[in-house]
C-alpha atoms as a PDB file:
ATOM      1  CA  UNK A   1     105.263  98.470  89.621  1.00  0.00           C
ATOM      2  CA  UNK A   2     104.644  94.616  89.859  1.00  0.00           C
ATOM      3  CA  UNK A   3     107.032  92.039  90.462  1.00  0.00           C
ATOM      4  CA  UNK A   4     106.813  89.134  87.811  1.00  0.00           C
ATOM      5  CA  UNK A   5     106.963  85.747  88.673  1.00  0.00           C
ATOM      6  CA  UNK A   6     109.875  83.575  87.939  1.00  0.00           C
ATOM      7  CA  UNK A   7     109.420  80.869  85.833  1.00  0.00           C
ATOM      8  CA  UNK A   8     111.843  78.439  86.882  1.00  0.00           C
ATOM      9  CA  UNK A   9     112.860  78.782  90.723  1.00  0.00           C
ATOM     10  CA  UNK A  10     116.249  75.870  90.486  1.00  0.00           C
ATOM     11  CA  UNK A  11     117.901  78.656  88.172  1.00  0.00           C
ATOM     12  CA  UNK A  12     119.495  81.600  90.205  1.00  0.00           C
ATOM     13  CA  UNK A  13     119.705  84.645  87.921  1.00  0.00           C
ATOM     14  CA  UNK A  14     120.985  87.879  90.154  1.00  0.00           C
ATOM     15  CA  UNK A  15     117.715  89.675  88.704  1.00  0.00           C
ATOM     16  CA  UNK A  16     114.006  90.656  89.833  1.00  0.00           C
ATOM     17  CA  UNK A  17     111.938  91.989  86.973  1.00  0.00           C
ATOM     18  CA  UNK A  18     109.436  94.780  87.788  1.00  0.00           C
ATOM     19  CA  UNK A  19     106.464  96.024  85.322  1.00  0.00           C
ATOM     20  CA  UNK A  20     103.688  98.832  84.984  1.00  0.00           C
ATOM     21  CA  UNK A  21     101.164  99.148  82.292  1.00  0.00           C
ATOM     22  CA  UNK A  22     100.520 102.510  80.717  1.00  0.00           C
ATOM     23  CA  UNK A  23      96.873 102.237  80.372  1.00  0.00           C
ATOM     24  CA  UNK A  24      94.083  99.604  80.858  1.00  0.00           C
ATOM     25  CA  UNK A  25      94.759  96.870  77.934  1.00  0.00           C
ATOM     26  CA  UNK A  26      92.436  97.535  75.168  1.00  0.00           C
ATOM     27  CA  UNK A  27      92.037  94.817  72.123  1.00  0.00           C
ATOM     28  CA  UNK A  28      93.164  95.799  69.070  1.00  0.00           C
ATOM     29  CA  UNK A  29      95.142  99.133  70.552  1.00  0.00           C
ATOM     30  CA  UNK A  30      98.757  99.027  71.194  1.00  0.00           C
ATOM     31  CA  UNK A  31      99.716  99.249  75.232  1.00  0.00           C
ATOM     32  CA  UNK A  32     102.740 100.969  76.645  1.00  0.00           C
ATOM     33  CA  UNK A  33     104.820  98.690  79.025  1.00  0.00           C
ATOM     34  CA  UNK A  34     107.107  99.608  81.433  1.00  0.00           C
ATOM     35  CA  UNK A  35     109.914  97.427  82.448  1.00  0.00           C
ATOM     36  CA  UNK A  36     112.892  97.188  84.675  1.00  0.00           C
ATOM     37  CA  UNK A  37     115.276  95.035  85.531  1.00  0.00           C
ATOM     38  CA  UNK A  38     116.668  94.945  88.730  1.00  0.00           C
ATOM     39  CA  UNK A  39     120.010  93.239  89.036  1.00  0.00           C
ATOM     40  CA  UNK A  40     120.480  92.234  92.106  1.00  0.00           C
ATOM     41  CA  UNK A  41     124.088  91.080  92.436  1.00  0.00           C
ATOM     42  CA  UNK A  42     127.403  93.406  91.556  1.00  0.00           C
ATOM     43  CA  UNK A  43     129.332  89.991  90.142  1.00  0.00           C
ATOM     44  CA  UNK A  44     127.218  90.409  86.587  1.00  0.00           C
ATOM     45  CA  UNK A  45     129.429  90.992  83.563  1.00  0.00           C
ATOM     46  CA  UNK A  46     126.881  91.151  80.754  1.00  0.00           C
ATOM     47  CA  UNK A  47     122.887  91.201  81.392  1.00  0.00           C
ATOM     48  CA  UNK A  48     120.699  91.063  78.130  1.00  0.00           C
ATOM     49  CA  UNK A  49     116.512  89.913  77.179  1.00  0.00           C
ATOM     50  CA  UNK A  50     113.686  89.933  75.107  1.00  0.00           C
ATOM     51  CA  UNK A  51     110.397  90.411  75.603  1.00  0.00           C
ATOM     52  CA  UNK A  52     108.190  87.064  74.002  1.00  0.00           C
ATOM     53  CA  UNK A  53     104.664  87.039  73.663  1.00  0.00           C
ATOM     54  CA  UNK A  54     101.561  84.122  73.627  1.00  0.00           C
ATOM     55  CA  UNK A  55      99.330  83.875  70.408  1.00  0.00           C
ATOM     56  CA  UNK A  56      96.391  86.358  70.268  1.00  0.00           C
ATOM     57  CA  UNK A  57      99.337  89.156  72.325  1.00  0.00           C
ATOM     58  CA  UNK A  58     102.459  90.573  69.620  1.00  0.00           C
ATOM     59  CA  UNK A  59     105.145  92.902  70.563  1.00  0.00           C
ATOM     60  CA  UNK A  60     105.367  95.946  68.250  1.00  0.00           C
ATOM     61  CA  UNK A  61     108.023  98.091  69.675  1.00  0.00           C
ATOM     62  CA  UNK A  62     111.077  96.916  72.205  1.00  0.00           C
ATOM     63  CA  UNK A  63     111.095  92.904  72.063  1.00  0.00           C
ATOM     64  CA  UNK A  64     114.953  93.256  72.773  1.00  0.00           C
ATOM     65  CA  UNK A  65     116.234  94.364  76.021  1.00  0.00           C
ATOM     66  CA  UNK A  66     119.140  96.036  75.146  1.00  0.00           C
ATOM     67  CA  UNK A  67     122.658  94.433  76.407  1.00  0.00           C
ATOM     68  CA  UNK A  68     124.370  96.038  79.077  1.00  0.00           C
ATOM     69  CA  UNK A  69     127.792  95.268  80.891  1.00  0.00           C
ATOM     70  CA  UNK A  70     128.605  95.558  84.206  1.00  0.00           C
ATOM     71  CA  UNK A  71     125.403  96.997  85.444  1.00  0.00           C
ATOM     72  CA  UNK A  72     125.768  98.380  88.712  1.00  0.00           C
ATOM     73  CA  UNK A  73     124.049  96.345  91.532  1.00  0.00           C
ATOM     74  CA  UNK A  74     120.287  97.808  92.818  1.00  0.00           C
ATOM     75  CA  UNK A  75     120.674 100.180  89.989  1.00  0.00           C
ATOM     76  CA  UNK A  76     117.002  99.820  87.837  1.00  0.00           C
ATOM     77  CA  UNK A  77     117.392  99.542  84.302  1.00  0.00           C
ATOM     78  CA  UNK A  78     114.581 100.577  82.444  1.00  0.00           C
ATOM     79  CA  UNK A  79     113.010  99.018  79.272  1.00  0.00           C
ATOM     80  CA  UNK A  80     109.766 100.295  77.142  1.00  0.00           C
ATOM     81  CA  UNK A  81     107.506  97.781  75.287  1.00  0.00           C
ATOM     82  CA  UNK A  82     104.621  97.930  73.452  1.00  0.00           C
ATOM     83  CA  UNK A  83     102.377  95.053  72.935  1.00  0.00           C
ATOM     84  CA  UNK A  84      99.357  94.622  70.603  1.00  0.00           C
ATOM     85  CA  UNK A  85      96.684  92.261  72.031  1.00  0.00           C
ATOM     86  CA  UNK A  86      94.262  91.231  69.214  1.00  0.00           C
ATOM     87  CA  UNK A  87      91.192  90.004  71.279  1.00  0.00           C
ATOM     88  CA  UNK A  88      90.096  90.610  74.883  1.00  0.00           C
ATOM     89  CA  UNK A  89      91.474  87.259  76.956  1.00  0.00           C
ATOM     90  CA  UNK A  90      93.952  86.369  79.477  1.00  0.00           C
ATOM     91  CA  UNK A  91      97.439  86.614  77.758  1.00  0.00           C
ATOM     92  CA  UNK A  92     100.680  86.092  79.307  1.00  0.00           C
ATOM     93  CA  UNK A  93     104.612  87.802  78.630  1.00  0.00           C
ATOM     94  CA  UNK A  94     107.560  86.925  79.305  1.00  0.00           C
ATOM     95  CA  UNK A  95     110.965  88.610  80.094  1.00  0.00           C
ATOM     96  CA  UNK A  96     113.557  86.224  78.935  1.00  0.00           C
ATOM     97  CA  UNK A  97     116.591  87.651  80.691  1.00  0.00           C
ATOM     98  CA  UNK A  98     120.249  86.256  80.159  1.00  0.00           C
ATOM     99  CA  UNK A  99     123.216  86.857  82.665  1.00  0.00           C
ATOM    100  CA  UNK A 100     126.825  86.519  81.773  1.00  0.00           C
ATOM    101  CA  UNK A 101     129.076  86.340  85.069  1.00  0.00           C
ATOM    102  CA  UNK A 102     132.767  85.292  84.709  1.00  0.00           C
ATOM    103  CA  UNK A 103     132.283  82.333  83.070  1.00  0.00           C
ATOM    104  CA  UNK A 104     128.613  81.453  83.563  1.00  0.00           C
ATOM    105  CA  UNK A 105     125.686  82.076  82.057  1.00  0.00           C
ATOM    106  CA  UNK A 106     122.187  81.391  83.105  1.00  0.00           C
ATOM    107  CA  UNK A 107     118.686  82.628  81.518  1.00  0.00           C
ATOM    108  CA  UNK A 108     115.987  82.889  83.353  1.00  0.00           C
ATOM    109  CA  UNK A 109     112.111  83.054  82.139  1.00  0.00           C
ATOM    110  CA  UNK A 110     109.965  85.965  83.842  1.00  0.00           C
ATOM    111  CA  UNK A 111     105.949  85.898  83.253  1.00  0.00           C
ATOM    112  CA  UNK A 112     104.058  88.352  83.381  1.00  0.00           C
ATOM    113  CA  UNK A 113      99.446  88.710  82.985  1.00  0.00           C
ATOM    114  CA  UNK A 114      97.929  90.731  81.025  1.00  0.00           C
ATOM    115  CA  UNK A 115      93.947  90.708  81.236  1.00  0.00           C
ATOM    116  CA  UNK A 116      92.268  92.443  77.931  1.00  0.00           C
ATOM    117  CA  UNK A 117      88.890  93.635  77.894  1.00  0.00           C
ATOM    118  CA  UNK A 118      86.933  91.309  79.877  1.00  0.00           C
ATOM    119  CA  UNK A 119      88.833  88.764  80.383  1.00  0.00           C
ATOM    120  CA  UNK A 120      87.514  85.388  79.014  1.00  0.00           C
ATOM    121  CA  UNK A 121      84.146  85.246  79.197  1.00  0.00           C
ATOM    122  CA  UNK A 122      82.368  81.852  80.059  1.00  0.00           C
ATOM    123  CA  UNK A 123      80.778  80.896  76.668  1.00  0.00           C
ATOM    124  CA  UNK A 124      76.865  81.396  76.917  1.00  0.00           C
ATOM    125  CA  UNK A 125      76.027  77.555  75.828  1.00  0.00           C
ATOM    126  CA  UNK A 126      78.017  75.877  78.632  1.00  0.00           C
ATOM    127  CA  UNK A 127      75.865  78.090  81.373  1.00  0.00           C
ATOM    128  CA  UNK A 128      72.517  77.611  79.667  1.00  0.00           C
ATOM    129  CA  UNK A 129      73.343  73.986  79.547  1.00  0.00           C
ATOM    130  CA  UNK A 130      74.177  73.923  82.920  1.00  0.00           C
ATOM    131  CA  UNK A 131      70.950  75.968  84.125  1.00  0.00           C
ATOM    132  CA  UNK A 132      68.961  73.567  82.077  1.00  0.00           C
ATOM    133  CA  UNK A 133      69.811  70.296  83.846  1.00  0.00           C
ATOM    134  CA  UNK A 134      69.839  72.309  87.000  1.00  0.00           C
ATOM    135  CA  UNK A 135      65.930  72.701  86.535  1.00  0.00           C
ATOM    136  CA  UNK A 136      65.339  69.102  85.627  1.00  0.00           C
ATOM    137  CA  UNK A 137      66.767  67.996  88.179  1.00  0.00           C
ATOM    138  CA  UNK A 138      64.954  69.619  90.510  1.00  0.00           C
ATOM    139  CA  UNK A 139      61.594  69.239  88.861  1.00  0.00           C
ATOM    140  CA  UNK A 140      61.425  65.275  89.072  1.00  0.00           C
END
């Protein structure tokens, strides 16, 4: 599993978020996501998230992380999603995770890549541009 990367470091949510993909991302075939959530403090009274997506990426299955109370510190609790990407690119999710503890609540953003296909591609114009002016400029 991967560690995502917190969005917002000033916010201090008692949680690391973890994922591991369940195939090589495919456009246009759905992808199998695992996820936990790692809470990482025993004071948490209520942890609960979803799972929101960039255009061109949509979740079809598991965009709500289902609410739990008093999870038990170090304990991993494990979440299934399955995204759709609809064109090879660089996409990015997020884990929006929400902590209720005594009488504060903080949310915390968790992102997540995704690379599809190839990747983006550099378009074709912009290099044969560039090898273009390369040559003139070395012929004169």
């Amino acid at each position: 599993m991967v560690s995502a990367v917190v969005a917002n470091k000033s916010t201090a949510v008692p949680v690391q978020v973890k994922f591991s993909l369940g195939a090589r991302p495919t456009a246009a075939e759905p992808l199998d996501v695992g996820l936990v959530v790692l809470p990482t403090s025993a004071t948490i009274d209520r942890l609960s998230g979803k799972i929101v997506t960039e255009d061109g990426l949509d979740v079809v299955g598991g965009a709500e992380i289902t609410p739990t109370d008093h999870p038990a510190e170090g304990v991993p609790l494990e979440h299934g999603v399955k995204l759709l990407p609809r064109r090879d690119g660089v996409f990015t999710f997020n884990a929006v995770i929400t902590v209720d503890s005594g009488t504060d609540t903080s949310t915390e953003t968790f992102s997540m890549p995704l690379i599809v296909g190839a990747g983006i591609r550099p378009t074709t114009g912009a290099s044969a541009a560039g090898a273009h002016s390369n040559q003139a400029a070395s012929t004169h």
